[in-house]
Protein backbone atom coordinates (compact mmCIF):
# COMPACT_ATOMS: atom_id res chain seq x y z
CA UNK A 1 0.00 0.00 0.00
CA UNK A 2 1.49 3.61 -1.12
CA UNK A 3 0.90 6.26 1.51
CA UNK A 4 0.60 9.41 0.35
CA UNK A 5 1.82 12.42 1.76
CA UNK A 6 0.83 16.47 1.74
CA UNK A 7 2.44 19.49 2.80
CA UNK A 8 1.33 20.68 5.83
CA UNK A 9 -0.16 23.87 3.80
CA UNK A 10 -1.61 23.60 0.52
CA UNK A 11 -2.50 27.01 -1.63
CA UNK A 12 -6.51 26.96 -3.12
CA UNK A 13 -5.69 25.78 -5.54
CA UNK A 14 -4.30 22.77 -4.73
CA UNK A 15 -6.90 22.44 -1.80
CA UNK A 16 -9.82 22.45 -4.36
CA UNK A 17 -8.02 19.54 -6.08
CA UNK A 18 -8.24 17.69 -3.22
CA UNK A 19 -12.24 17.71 -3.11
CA UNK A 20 -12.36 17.78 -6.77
CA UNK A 21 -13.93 21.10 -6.87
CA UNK A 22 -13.65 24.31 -8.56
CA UNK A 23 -11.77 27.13 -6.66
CA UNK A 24 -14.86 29.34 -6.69
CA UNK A 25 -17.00 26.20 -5.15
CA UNK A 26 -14.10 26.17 -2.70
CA UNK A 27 -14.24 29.87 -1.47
CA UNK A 28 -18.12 28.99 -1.47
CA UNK A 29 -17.80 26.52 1.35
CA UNK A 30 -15.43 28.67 3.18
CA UNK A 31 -18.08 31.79 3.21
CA UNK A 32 -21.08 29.34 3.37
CA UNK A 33 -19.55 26.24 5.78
CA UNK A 34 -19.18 27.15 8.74
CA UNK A 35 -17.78 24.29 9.85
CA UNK A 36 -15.38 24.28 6.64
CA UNK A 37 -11.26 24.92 8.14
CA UNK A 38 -10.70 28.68 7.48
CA UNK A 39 -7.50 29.62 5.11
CA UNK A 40 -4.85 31.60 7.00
CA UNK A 41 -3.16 34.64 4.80
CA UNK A 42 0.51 34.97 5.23
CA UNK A 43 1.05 38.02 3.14
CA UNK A 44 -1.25 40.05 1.10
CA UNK A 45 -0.99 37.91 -1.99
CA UNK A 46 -0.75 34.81 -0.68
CA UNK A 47 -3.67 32.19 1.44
CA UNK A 48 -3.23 28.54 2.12
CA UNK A 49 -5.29 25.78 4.04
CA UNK A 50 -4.07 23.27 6.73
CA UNK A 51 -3.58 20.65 5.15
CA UNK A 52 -4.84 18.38 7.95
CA UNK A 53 -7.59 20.41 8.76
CA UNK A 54 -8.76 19.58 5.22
CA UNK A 55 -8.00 16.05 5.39
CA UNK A 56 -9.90 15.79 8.96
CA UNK A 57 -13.24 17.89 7.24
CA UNK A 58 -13.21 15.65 4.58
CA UNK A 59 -13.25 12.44 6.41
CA UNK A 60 -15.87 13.66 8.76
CA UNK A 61 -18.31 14.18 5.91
CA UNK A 62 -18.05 10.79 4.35
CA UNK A 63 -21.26 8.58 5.10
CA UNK A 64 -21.43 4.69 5.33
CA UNK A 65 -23.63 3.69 2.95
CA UNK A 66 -25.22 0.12 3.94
């Protein structure tokens, strides 16, 4: 089995390939989600997501399916 592994910060981007969304669907679940991780900014020009945070949100929304 292949583990993969993520940085701990991804940019949009990236973090919209992970759900295999748009980017504007992304920033739609950040405004709309509330329970959605918030990005952090580090400069004026540039946001990125925890990557675990992401990771933890997503596994938390799957439903077993009998």
């Amino acid at each position: 089995m292949q583990v993969i592994q993520f940085p701990p910060s991804i940019r949009p981007k990236k973090a919209a390939k992970l759900f295999d969304i748009g980017e504007a669907t992304l920033w739609r679940w950040v405004a709309e989600r509330h329970d959605f991780p918030r990005p952090r900014r580090l400069s004026a020009r540039c946001t990125v997501f925890d990557t675990g945070e992401l990771l933890a949100w997503r596994d938390a929304q799957k439903v077993e399916v009998q």
